[in-house]
Protein backbone atom coordinates (compact mmCIF):
# COMPACT_ATOMS: atom_id res chain seq x y z
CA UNK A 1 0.00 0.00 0.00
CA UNK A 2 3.21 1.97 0.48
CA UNK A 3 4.76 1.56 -3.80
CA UNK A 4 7.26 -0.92 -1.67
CA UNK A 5 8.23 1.93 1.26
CA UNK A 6 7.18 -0.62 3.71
CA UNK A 7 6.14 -4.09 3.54
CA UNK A 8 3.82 -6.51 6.06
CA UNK A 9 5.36 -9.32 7.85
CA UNK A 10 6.57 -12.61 5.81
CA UNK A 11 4.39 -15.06 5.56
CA UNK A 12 4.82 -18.95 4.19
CA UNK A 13 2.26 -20.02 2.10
CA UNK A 14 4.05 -23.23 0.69
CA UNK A 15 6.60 -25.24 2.40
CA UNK A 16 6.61 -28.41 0.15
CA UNK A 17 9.95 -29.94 0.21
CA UNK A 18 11.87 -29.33 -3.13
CA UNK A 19 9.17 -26.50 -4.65
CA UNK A 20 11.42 -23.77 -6.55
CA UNK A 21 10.60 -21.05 -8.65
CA UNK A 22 12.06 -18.94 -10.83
CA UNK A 23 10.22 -16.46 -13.03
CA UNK A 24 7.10 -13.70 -12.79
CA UNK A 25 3.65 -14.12 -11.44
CA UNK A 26 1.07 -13.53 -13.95
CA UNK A 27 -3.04 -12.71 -13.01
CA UNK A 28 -5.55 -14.82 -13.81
CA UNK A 29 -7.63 -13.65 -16.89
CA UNK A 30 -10.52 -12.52 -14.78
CA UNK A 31 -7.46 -10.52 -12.96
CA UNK A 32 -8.67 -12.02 -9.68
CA UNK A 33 -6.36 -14.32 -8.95
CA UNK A 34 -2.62 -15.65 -9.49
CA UNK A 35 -0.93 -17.70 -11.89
CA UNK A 36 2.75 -18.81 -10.22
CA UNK A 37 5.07 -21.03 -12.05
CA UNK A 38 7.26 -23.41 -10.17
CA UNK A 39 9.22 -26.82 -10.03
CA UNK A 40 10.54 -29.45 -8.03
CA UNK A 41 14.11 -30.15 -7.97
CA UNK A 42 16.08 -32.91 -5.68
CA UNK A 43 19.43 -32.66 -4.80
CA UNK A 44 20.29 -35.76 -7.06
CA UNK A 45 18.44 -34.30 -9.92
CA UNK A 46 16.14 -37.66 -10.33
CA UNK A 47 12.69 -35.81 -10.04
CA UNK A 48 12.89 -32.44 -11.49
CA UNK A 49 9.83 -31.61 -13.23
CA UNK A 50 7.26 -28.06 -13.33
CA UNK A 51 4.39 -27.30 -12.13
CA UNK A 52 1.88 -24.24 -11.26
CA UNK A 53 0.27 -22.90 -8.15
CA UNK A 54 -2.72 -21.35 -9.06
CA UNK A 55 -5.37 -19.18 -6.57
CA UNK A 56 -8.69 -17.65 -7.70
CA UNK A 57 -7.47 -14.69 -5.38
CA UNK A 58 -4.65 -13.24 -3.38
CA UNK A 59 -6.51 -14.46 -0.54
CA UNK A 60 -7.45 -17.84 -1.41
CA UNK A 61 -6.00 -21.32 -0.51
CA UNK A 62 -3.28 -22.07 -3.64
CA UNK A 63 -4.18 -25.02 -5.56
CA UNK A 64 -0.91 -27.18 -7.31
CA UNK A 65 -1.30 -28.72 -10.91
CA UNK A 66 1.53 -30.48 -12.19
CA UNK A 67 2.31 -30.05 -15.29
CA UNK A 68 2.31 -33.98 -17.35
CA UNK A 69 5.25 -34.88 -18.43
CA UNK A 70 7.66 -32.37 -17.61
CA UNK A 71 10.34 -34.65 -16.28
CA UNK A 72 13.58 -32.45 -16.85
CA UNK A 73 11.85 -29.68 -17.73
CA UNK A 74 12.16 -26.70 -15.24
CA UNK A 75 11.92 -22.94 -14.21
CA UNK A 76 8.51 -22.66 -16.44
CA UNK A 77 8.03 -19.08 -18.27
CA UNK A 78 4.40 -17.98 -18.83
CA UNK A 79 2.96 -15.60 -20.93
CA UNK A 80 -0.46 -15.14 -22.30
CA UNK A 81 -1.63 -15.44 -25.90
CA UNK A 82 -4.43 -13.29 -27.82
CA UNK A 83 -5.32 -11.75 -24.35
CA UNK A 84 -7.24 -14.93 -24.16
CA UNK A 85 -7.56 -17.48 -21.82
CA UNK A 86 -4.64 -19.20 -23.76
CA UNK A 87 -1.39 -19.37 -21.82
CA UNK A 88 2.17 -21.09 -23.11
CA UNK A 89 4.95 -21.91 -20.71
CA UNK A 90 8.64 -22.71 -21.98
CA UNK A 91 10.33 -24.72 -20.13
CA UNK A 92 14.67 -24.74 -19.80
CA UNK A 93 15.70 -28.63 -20.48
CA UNK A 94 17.92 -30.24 -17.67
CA UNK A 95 18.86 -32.48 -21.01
CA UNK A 96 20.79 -29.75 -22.53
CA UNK A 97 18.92 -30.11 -25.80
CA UNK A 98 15.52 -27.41 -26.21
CA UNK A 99 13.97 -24.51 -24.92
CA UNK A 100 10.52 -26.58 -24.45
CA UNK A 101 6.77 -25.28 -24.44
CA UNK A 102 3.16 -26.39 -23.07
CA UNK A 103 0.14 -24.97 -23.70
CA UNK A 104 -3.29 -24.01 -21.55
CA UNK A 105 -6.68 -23.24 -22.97
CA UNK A 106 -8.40 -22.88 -19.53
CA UNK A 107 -6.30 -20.54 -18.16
CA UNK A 108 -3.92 -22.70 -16.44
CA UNK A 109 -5.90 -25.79 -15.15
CA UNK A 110 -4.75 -27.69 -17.45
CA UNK A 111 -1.95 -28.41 -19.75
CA UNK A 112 -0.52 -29.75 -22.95
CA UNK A 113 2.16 -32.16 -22.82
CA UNK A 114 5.42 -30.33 -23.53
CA UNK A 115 7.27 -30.54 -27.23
CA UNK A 116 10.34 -28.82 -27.78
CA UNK A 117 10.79 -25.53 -29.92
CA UNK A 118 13.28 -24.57 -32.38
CA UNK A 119 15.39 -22.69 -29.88
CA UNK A 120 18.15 -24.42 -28.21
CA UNK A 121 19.02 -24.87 -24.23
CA UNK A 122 22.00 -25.30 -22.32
CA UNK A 123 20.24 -26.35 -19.13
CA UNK A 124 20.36 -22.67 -18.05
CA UNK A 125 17.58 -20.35 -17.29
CA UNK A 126 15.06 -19.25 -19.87
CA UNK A 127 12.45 -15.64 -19.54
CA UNK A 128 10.23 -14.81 -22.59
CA UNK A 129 7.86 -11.68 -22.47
CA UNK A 130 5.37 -10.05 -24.73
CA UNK A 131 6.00 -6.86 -26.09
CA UNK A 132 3.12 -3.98 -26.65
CA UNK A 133 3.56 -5.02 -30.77
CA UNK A 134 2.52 -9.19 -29.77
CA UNK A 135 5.40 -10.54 -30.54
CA UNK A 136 7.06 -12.76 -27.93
CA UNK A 137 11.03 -11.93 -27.17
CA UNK A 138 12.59 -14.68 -25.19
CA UNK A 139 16.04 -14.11 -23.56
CA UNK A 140 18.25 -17.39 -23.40
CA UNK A 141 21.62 -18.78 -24.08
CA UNK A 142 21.85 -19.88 -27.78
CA UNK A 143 23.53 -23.07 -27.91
CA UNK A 144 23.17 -26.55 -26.55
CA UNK A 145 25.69 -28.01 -23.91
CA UNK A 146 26.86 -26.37 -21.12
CA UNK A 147 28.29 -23.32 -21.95
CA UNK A 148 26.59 -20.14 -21.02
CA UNK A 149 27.75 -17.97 -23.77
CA UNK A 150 26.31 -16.44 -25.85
CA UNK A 151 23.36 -14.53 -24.02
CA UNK A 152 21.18 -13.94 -26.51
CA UNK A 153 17.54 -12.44 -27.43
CA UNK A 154 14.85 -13.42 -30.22
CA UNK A 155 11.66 -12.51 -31.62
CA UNK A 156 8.92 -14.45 -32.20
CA UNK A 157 5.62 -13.30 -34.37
CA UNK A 158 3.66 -16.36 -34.16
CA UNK A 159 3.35 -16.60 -30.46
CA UNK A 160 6.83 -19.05 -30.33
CA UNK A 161 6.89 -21.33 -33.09
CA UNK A 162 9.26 -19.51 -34.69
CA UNK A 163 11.59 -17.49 -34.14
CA UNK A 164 13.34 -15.32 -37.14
CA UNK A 165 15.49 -12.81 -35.26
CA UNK A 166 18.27 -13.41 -33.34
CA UNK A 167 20.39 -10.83 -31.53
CA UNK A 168 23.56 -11.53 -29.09
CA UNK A 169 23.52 -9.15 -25.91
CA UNK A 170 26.80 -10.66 -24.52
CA UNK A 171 29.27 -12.98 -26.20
CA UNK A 172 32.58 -12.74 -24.22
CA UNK A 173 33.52 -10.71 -21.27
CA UNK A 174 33.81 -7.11 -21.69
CA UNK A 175 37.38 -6.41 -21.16
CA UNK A 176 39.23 -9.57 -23.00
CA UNK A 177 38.08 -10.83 -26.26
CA UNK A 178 39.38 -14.11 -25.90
CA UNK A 179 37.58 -15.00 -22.40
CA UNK A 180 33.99 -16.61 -22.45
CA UNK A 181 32.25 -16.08 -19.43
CA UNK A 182 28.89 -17.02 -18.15
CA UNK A 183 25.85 -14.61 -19.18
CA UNK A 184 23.06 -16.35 -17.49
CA UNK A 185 19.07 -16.06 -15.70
CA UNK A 186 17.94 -13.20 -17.37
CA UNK A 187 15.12 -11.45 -16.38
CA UNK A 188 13.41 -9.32 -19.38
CA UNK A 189 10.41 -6.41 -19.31
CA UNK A 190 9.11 -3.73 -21.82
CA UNK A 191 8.62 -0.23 -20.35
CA UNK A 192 5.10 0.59 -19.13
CA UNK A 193 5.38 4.24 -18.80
CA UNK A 194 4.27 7.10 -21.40
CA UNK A 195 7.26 8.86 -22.87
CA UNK A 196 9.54 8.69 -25.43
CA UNK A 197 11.02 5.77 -24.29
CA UNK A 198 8.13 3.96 -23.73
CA UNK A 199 8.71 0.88 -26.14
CA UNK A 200 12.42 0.11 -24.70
CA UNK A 201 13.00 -3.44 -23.61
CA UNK A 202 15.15 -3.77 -20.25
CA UNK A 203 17.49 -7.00 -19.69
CA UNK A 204 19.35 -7.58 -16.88
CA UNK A 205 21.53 -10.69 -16.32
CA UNK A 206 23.78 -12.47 -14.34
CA UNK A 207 27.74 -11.59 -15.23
CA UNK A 208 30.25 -14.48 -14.38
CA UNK A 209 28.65 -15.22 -11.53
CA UNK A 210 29.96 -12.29 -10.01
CA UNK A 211 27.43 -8.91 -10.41
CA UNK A 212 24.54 -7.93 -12.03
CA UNK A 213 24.55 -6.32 -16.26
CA UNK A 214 21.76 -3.99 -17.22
CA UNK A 215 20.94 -3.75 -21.03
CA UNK A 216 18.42 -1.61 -23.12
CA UNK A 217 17.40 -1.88 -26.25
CA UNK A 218 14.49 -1.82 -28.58
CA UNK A 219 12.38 -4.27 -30.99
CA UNK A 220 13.80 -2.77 -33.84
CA UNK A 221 17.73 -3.25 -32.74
CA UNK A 222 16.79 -6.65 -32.04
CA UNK A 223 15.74 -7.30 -36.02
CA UNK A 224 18.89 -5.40 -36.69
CA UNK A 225 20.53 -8.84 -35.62
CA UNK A 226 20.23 -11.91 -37.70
């Protein structure tokens, strides 16, 4: 009630053993309630696999559905199609193989079983967004195996089925050429605000494992790419 000045006490509302989670909260269509991805992850890596809590309210008890056949699959991104009650999660793959995806038609009670996309994973975190124009812009390292270079960004315009632009934020570290580094969990948002700046995309990242990179750009510099 304060913008974030001050904040009420911290509360647990989910203490299952293993339950992770990674990126944003969306709203329910009606805008009533909560949509919050998640996963479980052991420490020998046998049972990783996604799921959603979902509450009709902020109020309301939270309600798990697993998501079928996500075995490997993890740290589920969720955005929402057509302004519908469509959503499609991606998925990063503990495989090292694809950026997968899942869909809902009932606003997240239920869900498709997971194929991959065209985009490669590394087994590192994934974010995708959509921008004000509809297309989706998912930030992710482009390769498979576990490198974490390059970081890179791409635009889809069919709602991620494929993805014709391609642009590399970070490929090596800034002051030697010659060293590849780790560029890794991005987190990615389009400005909200009215000015002239209003359409600018904001990345920030993870650099070496050692700080936080900040990164702005727009749609168009992202076509600019590949």
């Amino acid at each position: 009630s304060s913008l974030g000045a001050t904040w009420s006490t911290p509360e647990i509302f989910y203490s299952t053993p293993g339950a992770w989670d990674r990126n944003r909260i969306i709203r329910t269509f009606d805008k009533g309630g909560l949509i919050f991805p998640c996963y479980n992850s052991s420490l020998n890596h046998i049972d990783d696999y996604s799921y959603i809590l979902r509450t009709s309210s902020p109020t309301s008890k939270w309600t798990r559905i697993d998501i079928k056949q996500s075995d490997n699959l993890v740290q589920p991104t969720i955005i929402r199609l057509h302004n519908s009650l469509q959503l499609r999660a991606f998925f990063r793959d503990k495989r090292y193989q694809w950026i997968y995806y899942a869909d809902s038609n009932d606003d997240g009670l239920t869900w498709t079983i997971p194929k991959p996309t065209s985009l490669p994973n590394n087994d590192a975190a994934i974010q995708a967004y959509t921008l004000k124009s509809g297309a989706i812009i998912m930030a992710f390292n482009n390769l498979n195996g576990t490198a974490r270079s390059p970081l890179t960004v791409a635009l889809s315009y069919d709602n991620g089925i494929t993805w014709p632009y391609h642009r590399d934020i970070q490929i090596h570290d800034d002051d030697n050429d010659t060293y590849v580094g780790e560029y890794s969990y991005p987190s990615v948002v389009q400005s909200f605000w009215s000015g002239s700046d209003d359409n600018d995309i904001h990345l920030v990242y993870t650099y070496d494992r050692e700080t936080i990179k900040y990164r702005r750009f727009n749609e168009k510099w992202v076509k600019q790419g590949k």
